[in-house]
Every structure is written in C-alpha cells, then in structure tokens.
PDB file of N, CA and C in Angstrom:
ATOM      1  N   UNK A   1       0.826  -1.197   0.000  1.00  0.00           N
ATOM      2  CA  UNK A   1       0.000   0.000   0.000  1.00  0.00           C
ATOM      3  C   UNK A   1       0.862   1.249   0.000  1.00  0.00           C
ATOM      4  N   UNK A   2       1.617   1.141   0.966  1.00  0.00           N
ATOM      5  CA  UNK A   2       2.521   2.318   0.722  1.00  0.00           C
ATOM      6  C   UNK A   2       3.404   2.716  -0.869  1.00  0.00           C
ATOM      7  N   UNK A   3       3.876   1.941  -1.001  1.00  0.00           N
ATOM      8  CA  UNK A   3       4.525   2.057  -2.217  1.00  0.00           C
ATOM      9  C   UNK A   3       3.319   1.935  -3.367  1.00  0.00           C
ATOM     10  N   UNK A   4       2.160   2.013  -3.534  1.00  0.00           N
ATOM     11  CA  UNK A   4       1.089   2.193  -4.392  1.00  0.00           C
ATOM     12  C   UNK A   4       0.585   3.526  -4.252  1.00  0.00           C
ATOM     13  N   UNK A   5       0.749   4.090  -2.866  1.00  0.00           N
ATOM     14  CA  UNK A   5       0.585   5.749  -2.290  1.00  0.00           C
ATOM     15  C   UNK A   5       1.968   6.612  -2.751  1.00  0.00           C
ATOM     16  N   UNK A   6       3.143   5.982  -2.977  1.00  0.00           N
ATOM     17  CA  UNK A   6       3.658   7.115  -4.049  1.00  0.00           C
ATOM     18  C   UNK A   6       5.101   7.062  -2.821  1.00  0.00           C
ATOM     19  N   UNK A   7       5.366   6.507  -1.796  1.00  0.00           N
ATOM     20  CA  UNK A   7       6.132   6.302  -0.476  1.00  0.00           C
ATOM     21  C   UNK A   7       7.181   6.157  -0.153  1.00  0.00           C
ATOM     22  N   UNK A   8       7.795   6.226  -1.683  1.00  0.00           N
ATOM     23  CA  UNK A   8       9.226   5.424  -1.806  1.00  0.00           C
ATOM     24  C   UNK A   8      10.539   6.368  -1.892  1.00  0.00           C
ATOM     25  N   UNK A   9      11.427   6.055  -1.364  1.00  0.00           N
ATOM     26  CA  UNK A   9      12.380   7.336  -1.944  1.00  0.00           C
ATOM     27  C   UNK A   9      13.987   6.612  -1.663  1.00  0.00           C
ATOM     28  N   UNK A  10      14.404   6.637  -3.004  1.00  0.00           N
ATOM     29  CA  UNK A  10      15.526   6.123  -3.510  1.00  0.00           C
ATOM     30  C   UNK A  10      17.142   6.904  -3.697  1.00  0.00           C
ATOM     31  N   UNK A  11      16.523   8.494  -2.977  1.00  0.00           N
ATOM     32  CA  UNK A  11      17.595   9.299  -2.890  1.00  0.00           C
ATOM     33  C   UNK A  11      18.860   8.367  -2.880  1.00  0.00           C
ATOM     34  N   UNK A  12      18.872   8.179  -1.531  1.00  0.00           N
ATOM     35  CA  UNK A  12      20.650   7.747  -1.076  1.00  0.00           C
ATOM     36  C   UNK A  12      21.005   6.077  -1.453  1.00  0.00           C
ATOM     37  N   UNK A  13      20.148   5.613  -1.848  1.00  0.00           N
ATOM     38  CA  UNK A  13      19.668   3.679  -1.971  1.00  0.00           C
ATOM     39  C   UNK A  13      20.853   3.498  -3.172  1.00  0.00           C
ATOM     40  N   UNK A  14      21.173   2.507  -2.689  1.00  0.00           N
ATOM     41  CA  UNK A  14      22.476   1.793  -3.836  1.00  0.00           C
ATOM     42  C   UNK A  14      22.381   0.153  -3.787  1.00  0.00           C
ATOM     43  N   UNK A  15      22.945  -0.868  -4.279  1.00  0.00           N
ATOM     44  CA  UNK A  15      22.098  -2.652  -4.164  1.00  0.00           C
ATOM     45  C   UNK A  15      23.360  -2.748  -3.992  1.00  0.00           C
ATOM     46  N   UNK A  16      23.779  -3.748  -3.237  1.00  0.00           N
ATOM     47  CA  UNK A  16      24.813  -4.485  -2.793  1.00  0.00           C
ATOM     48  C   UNK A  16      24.850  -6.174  -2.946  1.00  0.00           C
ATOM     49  N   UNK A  17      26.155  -6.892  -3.512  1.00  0.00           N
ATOM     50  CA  UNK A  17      25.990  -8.094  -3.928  1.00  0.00           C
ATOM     51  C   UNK A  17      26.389  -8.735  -2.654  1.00  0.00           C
ATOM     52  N   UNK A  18      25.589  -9.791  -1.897  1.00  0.00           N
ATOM     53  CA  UNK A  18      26.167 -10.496  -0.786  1.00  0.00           C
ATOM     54  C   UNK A  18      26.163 -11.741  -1.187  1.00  0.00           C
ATOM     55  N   UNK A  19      26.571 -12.657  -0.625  1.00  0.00           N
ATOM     56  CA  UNK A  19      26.021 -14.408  -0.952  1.00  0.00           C
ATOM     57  C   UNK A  19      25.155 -14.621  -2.372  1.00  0.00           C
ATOM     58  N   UNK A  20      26.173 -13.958  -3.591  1.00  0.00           N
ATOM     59  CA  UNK A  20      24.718 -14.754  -4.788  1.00  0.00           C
ATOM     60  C   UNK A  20      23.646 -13.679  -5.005  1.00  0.00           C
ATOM     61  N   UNK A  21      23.216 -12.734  -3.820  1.00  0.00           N
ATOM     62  CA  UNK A  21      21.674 -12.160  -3.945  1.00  0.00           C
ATOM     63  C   UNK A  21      22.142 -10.654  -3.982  1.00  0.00           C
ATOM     64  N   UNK A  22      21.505  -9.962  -4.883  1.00  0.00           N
ATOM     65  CA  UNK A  22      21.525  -8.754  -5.092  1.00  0.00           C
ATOM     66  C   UNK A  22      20.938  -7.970  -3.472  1.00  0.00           C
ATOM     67  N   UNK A  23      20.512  -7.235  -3.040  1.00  0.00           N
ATOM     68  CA  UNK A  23      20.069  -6.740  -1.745  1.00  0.00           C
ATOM     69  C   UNK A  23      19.818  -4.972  -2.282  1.00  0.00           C
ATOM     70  N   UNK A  24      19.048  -4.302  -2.481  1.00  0.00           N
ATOM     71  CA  UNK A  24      18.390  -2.953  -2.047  1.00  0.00           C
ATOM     72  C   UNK A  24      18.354  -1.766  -0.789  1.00  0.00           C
ATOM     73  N   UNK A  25      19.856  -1.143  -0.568  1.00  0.00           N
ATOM     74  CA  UNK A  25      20.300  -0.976   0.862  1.00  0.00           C
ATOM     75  C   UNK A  25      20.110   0.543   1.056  1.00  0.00           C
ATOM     76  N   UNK A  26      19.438   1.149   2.045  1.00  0.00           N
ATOM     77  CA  UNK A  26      19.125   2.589   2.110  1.00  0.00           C
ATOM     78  C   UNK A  26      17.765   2.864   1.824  1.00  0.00           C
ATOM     79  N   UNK A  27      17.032   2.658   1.136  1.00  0.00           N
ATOM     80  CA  UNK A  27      15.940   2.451   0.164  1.00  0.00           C
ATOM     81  C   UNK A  27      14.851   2.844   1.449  1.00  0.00           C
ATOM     82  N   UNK A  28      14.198   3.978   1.444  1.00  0.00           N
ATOM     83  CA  UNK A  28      12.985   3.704   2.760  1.00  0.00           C
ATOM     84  C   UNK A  28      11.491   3.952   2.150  1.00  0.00           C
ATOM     85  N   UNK A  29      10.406   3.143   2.416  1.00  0.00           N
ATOM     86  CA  UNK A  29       9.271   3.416   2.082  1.00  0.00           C
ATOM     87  C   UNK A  29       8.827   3.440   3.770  1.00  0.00           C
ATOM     88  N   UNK A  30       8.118   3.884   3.316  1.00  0.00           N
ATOM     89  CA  UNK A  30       7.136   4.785   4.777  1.00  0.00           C
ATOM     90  C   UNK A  30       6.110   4.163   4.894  1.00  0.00           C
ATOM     91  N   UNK A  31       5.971   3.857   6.683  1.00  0.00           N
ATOM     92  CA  UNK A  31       5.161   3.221   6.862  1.00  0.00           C
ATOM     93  C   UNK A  31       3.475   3.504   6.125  1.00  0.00           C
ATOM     94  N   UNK A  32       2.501   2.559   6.155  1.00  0.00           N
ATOM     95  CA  UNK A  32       1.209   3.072   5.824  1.00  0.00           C
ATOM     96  C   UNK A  32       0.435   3.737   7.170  1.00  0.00           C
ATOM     97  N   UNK A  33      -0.365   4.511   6.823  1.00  0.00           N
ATOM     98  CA  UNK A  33      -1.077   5.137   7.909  1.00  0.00           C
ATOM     99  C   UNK A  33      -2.612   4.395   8.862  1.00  0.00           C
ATOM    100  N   UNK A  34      -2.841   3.765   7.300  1.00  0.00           N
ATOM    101  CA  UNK A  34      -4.412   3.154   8.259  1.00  0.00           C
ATOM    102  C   UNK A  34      -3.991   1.671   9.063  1.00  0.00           C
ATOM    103  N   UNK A  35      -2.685   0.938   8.586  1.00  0.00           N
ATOM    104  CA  UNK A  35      -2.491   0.026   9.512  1.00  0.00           C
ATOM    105  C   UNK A  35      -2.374  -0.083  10.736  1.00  0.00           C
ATOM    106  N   UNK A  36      -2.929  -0.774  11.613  1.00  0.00           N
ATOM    107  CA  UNK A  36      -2.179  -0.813  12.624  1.00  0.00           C
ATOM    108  C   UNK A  36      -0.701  -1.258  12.895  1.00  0.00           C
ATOM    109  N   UNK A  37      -0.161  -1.083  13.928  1.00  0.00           N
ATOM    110  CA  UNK A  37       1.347  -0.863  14.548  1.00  0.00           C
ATOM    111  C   UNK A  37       2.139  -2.580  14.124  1.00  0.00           C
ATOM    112  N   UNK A  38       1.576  -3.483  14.509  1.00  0.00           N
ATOM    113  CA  UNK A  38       1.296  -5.049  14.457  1.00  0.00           C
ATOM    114  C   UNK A  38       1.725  -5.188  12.812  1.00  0.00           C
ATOM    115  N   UNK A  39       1.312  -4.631  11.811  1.00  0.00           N
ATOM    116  CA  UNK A  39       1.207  -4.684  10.668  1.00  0.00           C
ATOM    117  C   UNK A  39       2.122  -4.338   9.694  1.00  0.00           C
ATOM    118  N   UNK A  40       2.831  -3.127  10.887  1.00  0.00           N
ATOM    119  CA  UNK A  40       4.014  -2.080  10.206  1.00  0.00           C
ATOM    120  C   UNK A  40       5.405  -2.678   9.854  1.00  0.00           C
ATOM    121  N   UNK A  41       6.286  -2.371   8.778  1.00  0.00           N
ATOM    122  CA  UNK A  41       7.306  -2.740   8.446  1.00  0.00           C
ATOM    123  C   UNK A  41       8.305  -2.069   9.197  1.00  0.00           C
ATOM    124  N   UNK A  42       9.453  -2.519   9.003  1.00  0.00           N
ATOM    125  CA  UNK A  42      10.512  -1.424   9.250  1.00  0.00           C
ATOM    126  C   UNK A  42      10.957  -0.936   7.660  1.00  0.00           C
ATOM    127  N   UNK A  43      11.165   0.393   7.959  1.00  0.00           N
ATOM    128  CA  UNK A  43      11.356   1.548   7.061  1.00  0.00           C
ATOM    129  C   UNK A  43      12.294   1.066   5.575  1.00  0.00           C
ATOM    130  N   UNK A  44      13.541   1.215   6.639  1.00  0.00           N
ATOM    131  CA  UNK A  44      14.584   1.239   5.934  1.00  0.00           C
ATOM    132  C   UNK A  44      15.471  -0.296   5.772  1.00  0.00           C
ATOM    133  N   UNK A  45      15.223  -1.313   6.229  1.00  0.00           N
ATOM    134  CA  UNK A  45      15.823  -2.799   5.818  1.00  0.00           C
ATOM    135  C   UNK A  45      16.039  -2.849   4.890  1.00  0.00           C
ATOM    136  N   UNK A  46      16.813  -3.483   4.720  1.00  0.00           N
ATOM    137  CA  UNK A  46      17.438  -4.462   3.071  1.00  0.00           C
ATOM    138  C   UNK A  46      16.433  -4.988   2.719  1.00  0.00           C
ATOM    139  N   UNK A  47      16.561  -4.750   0.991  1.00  0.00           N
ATOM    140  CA  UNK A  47      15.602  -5.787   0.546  1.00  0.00           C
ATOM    141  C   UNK A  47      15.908  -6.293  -0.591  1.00  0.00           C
ATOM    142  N   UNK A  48      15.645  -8.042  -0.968  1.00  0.00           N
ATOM    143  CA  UNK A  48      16.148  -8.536  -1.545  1.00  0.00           C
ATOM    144  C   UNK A  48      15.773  -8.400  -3.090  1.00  0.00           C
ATOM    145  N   UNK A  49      16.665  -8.480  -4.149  1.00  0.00           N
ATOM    146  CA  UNK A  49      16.143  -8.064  -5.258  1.00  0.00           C
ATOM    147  C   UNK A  49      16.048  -9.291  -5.886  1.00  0.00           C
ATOM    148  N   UNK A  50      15.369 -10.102  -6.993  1.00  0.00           N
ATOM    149  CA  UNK A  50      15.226 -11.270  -7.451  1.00  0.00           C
ATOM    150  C   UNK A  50      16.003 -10.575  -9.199  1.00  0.00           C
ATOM    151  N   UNK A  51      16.830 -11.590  -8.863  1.00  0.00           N
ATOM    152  CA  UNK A  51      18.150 -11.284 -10.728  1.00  0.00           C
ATOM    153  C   UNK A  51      18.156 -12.889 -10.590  1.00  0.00           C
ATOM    154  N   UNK A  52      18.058 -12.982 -12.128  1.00  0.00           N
ATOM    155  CA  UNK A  52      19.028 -14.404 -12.116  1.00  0.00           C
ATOM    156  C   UNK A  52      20.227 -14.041 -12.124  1.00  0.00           C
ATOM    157  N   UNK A  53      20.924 -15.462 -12.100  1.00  0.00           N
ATOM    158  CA  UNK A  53      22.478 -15.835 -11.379  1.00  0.00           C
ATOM    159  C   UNK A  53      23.353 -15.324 -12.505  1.00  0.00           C
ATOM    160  N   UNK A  54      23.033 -15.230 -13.985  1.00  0.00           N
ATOM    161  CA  UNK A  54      24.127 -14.528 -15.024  1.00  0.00           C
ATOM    162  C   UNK A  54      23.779 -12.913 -14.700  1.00  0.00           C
ATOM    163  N   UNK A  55      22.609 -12.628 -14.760  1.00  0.00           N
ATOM    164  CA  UNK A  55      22.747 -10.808 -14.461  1.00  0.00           C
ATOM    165  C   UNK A  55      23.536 -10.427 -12.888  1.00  0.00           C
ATOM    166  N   UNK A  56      23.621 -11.279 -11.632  1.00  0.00           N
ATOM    167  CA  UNK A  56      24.059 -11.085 -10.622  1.00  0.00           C
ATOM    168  C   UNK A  56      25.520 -10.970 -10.574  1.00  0.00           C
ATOM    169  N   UNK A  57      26.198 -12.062 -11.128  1.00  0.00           N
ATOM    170  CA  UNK A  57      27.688 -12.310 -12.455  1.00  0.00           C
ATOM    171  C   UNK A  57      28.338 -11.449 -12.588  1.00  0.00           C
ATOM    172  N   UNK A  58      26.880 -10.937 -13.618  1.00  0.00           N
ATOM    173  CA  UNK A  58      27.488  -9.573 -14.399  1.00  0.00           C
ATOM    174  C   UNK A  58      27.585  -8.441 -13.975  1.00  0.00           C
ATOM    175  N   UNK A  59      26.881  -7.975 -12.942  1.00  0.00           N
ATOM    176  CA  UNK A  59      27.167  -6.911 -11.831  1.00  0.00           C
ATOM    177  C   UNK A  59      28.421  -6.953 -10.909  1.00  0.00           C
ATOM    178  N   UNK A  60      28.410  -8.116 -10.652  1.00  0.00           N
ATOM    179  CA  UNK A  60      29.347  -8.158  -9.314  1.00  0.00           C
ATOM    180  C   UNK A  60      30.713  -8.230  -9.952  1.00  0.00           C
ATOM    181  N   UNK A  61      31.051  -8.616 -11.400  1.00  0.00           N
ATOM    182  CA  UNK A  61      32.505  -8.278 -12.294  1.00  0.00           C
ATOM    183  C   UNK A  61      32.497  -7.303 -12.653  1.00  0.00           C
ATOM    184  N   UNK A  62      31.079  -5.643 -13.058  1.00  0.00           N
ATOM    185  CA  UNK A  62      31.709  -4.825 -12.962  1.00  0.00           C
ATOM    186  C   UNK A  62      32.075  -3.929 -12.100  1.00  0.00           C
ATOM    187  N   UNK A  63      31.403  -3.847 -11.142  1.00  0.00           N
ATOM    188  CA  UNK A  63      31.722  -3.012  -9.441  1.00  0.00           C
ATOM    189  C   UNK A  63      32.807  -4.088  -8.978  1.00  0.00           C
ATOM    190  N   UNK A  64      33.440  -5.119  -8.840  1.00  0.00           N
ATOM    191  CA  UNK A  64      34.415  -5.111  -8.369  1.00  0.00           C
ATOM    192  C   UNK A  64      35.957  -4.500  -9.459  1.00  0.00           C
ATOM    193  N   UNK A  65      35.583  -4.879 -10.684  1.00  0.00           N
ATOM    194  CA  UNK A  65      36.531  -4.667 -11.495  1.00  0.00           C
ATOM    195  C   UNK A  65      36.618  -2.708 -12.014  1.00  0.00           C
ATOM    196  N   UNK A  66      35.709  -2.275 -12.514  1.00  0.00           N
ATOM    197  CA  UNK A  66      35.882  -0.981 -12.445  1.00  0.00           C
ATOM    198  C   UNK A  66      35.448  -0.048 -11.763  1.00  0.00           C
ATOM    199  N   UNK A  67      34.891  -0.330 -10.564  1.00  0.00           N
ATOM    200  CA  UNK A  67      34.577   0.778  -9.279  1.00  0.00           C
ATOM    201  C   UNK A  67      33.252   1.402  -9.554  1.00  0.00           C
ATOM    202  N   UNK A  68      32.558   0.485 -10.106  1.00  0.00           N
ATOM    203  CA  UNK A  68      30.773   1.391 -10.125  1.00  0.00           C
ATOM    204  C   UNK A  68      30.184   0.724  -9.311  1.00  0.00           C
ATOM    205  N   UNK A  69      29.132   1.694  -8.861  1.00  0.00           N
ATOM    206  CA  UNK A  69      28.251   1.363  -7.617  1.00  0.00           C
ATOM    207  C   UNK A  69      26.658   1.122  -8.512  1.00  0.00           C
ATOM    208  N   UNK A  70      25.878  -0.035  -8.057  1.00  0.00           N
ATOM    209  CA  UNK A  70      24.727  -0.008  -8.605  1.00  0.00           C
ATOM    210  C   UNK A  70      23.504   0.521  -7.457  1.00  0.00           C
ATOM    211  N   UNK A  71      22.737   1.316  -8.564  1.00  0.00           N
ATOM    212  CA  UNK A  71      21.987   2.427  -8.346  1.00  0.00           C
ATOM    213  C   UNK A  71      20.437   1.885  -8.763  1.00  0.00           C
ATOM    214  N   UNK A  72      19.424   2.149  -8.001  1.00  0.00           N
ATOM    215  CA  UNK A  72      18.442   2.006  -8.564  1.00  0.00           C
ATOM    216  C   UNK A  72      17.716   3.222  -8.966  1.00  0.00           C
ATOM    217  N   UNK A  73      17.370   3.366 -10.524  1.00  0.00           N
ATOM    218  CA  UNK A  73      16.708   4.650 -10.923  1.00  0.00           C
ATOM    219  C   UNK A  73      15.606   4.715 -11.049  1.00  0.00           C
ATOM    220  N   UNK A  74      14.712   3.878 -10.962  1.00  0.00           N
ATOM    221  CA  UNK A  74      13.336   4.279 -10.880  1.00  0.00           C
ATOM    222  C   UNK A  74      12.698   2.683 -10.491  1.00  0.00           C
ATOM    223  N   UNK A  75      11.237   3.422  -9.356  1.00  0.00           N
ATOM    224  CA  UNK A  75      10.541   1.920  -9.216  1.00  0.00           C
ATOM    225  C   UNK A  75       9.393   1.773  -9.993  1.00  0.00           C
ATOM    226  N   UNK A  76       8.587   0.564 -10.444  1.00  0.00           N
ATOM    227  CA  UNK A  76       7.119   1.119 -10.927  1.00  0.00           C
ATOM    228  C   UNK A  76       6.590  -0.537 -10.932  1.00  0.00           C
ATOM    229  N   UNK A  77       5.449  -0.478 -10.979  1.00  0.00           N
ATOM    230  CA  UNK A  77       4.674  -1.410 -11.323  1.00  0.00           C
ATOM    231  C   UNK A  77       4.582  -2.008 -12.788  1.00  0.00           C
ATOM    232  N   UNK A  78       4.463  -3.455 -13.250  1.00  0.00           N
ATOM    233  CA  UNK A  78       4.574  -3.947 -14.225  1.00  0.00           C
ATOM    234  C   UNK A  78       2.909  -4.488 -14.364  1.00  0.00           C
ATOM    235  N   UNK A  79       2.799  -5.134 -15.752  1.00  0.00           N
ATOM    236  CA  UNK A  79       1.421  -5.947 -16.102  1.00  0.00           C
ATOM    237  C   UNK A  79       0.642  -6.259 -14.781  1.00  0.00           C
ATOM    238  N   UNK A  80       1.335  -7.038 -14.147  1.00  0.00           N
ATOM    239  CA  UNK A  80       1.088  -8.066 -13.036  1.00  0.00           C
ATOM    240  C   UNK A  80       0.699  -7.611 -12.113  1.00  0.00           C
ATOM    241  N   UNK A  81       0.826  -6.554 -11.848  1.00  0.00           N
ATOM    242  CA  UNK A  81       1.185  -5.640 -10.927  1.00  0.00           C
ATOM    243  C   UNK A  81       1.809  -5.841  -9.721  1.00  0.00           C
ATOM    244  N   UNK A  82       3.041  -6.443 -10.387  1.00  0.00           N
ATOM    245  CA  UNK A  82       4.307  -6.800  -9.275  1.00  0.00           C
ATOM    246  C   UNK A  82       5.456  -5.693  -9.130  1.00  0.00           C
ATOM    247  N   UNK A  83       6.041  -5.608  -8.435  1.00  0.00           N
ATOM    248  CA  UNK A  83       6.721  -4.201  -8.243  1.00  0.00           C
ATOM    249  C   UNK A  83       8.316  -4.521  -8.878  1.00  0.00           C
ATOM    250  N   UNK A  84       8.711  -3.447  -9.774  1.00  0.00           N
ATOM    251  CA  UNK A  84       9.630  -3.561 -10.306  1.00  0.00           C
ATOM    252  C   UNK A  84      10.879  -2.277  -9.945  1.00  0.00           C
ATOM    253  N   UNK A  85      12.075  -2.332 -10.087  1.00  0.00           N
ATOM    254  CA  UNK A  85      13.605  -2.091  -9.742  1.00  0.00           C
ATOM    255  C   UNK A  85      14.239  -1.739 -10.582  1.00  0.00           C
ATOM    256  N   UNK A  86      14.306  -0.800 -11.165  1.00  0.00           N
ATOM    257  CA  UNK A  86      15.561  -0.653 -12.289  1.00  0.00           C
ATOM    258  C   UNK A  86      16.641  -0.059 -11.740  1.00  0.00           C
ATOM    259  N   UNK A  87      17.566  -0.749 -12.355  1.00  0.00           N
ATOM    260  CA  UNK A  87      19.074  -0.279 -11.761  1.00  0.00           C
ATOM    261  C   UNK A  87      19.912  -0.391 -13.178  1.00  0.00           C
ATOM    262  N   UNK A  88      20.922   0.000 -12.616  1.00  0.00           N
ATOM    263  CA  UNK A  88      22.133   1.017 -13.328  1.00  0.00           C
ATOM    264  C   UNK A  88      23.284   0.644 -12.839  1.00  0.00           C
ATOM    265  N   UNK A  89      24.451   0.876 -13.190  1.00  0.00           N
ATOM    266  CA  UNK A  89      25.698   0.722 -12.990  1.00  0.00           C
ATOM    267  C   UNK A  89      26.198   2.447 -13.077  1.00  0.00           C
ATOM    268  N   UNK A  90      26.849   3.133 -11.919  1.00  0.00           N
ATOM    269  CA  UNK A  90      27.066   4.493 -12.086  1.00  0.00           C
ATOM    270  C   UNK A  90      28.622   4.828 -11.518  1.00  0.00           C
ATOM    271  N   UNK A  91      29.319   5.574 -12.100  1.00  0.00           N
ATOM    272  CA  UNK A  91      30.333   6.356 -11.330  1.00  0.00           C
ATOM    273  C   UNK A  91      30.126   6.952 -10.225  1.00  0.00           C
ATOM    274  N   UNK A  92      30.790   7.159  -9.319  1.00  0.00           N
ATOM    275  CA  UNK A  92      31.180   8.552  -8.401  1.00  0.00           C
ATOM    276  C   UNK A  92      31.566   9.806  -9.079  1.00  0.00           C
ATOM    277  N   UNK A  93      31.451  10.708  -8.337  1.00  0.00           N
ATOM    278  CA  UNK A  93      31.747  12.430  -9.189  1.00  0.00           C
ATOM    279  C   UNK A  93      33.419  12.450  -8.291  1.00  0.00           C
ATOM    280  N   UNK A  94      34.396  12.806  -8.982  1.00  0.00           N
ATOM    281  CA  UNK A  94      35.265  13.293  -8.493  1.00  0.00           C
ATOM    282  C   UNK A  94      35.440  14.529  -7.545  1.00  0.00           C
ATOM    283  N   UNK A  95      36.531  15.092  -6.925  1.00  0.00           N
ATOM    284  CA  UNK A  95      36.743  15.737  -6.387  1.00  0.00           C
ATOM    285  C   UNK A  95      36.061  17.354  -7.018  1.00  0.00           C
ATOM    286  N   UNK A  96      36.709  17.060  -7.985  1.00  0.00           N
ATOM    287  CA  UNK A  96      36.631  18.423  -8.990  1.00  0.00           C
ATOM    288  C   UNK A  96      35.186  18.520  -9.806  1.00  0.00           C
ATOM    289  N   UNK A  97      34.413  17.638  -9.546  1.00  0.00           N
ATOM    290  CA  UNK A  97      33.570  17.349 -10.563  1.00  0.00           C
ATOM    291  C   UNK A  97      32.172  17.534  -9.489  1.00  0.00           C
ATOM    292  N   UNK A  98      32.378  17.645  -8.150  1.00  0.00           N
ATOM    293  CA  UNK A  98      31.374  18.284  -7.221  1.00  0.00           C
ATOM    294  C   UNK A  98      31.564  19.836  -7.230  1.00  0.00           C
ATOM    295  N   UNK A  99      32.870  20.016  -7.233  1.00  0.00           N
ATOM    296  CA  UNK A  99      32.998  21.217  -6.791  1.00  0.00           C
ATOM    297  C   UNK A  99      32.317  22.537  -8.043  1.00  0.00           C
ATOM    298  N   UNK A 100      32.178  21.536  -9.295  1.00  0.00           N
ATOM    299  CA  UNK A 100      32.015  22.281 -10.467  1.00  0.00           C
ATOM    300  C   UNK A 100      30.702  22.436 -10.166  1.00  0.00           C
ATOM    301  N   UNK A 101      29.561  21.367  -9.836  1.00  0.00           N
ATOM    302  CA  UNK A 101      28.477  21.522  -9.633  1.00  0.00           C
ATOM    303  C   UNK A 101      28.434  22.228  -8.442  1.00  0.00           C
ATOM    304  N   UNK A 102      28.745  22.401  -7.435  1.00  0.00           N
ATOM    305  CA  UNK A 102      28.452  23.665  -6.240  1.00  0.00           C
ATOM    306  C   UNK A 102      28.839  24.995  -6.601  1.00  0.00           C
ATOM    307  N   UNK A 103      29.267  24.851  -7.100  1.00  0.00           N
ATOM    308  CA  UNK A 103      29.591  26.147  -7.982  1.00  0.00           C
ATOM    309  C   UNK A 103      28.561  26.904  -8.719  1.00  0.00           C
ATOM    310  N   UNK A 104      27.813  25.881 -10.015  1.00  0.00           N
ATOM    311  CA  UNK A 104      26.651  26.240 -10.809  1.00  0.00           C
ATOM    312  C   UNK A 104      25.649  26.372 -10.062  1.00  0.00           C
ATOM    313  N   UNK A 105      25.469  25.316  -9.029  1.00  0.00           N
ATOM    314  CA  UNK A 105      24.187  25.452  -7.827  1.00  0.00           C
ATOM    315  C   UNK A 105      24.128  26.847  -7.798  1.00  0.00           C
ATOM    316  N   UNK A 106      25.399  27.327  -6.759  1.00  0.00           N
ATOM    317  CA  UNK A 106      25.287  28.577  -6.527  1.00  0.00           C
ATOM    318  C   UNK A 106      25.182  30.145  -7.601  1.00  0.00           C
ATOM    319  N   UNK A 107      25.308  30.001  -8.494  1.00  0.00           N
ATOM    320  CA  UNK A 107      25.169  30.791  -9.220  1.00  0.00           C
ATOM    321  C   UNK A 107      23.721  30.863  -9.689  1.00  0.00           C
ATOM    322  N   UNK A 108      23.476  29.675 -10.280  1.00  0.00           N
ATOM    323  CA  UNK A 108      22.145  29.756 -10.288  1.00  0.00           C
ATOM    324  C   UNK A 108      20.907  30.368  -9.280  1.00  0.00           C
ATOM    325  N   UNK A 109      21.490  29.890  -7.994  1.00  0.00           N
ATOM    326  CA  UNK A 109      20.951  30.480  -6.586  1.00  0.00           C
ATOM    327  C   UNK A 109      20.922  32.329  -7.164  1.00  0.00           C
ATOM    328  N   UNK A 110      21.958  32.622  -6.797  1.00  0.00           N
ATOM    329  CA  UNK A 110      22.503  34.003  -7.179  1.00  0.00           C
ATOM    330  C   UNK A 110      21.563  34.918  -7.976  1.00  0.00           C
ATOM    331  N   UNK A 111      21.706  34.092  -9.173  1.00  0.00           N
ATOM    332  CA  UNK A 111      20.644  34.510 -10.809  1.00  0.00           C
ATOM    333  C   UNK A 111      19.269  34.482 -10.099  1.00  0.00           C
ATOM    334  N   UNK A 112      18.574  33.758  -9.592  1.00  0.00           N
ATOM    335  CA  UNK A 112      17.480  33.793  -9.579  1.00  0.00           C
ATOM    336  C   UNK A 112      16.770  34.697  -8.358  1.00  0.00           C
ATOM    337  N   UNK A 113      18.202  34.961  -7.342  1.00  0.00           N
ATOM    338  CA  UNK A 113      17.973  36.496  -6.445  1.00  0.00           C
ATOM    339  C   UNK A 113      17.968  37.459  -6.945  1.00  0.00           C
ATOM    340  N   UNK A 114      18.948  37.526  -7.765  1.00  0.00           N
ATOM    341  CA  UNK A 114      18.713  38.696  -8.723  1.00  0.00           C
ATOM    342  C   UNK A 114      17.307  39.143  -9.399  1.00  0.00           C
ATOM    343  N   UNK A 115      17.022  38.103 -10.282  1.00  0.00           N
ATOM    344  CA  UNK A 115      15.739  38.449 -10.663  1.00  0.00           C
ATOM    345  C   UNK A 115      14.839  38.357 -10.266  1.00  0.00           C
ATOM    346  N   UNK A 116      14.678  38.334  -9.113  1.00  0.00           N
ATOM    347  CA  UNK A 116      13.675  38.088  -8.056  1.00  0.00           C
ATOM    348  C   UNK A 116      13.649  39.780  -7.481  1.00  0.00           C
ATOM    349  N   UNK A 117      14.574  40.051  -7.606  1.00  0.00           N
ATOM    350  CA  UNK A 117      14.561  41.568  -6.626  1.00  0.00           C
ATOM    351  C   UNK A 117      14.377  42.558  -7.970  1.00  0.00           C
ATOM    352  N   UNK A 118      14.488  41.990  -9.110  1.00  0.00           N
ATOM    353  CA  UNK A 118      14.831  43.119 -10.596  1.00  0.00           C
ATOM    354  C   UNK A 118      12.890  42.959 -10.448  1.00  0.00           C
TER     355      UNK A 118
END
C-alpha cells in the first residue's frame, strides 16, 4: 500500500551483492497510515532483489573490477502488478567534478535572487 501511495524514496539507496543475492540498501518506504502498529514494516531494511544468477555475475565483475556502484533509478509497477527495480551501474563524481556543480548550484541560486529583486 505504501509504495502504491507514491512512499518510496531512492535518494541515497544503492544494491549491494552479498552471498549470490543482489540486496536494495538505504531504500525507505514509509510506513502506511491506516495500519495498525502489528502490521508495520521497518522503514529502511534491506531488501532482496530477485536477478538471475548470469545478471548477478554480471554486476558483481563490474563493481568489483571498475569501481561502479549499482543504483536504482526508478521503481514502478509492471502488467502483473508486481513491483519492479531498475538499476544502473554508475560512477562517483570526483573531487573536482562536485565542486564544479556547487559552484553552478550557486550561481544559479545568485541569478534567480537577482531576478527576483529586478
């Protein structure tokens, strides 16, 4: 129910390979409201992702071999209406490569005081 109410938020969430099984780590959906307490999940747990054993393979040779972290970019419902995971294979931003974006943040910030007061 919650995650059919819109509940989910994948900000900081990255999947981690343990024993064979992909896992969904950070990831929090929010409790539902009309349940009772008895009923309630915990938030933020791991959760297991279902890959077969060649896509699991193939993840775990490239995050160990070239340093990408897998990311999940969007959740949604399929036919079935079973809940689905898409993930990604992503870089980190370098040193220099945050600082470029805090930079534009702020300017942009800037620009839009400006024309806010023009």
């Amino acid at each position: 129910k919650s995650l059919r109410a819109g509940s989910l938020q994948l900000r900081d969430a990255y999947c981690r390979i343990k024993d064979g099984e992909c896992w969904l780590v950070n990831s929090n959906i929010a409790k539902h409201g009309t349940t009772g307490a008895f009923f309630n999940h915990e938030e933020t747990r791991e959760r297991r992702l279902l890959l077969h054993k060649r896509e699991i393979r193939k993840l775990e040779k490239a995050t160990e071999q070239s340093g990408l972290t897998i990311v999940p970019l969007r959740c949604y419902f399929n036919e079935a209406n079973r809940v689905k995971v898409e993930i990604g294979l992503a870089r980190g931003k370098k040193l220099e490569d945050k600082r470029d974006t805090i930079k534009q943040r702020d300017q942009k910030r800037e620009l839009s005081r400006q024309m806010k007061a023009f």
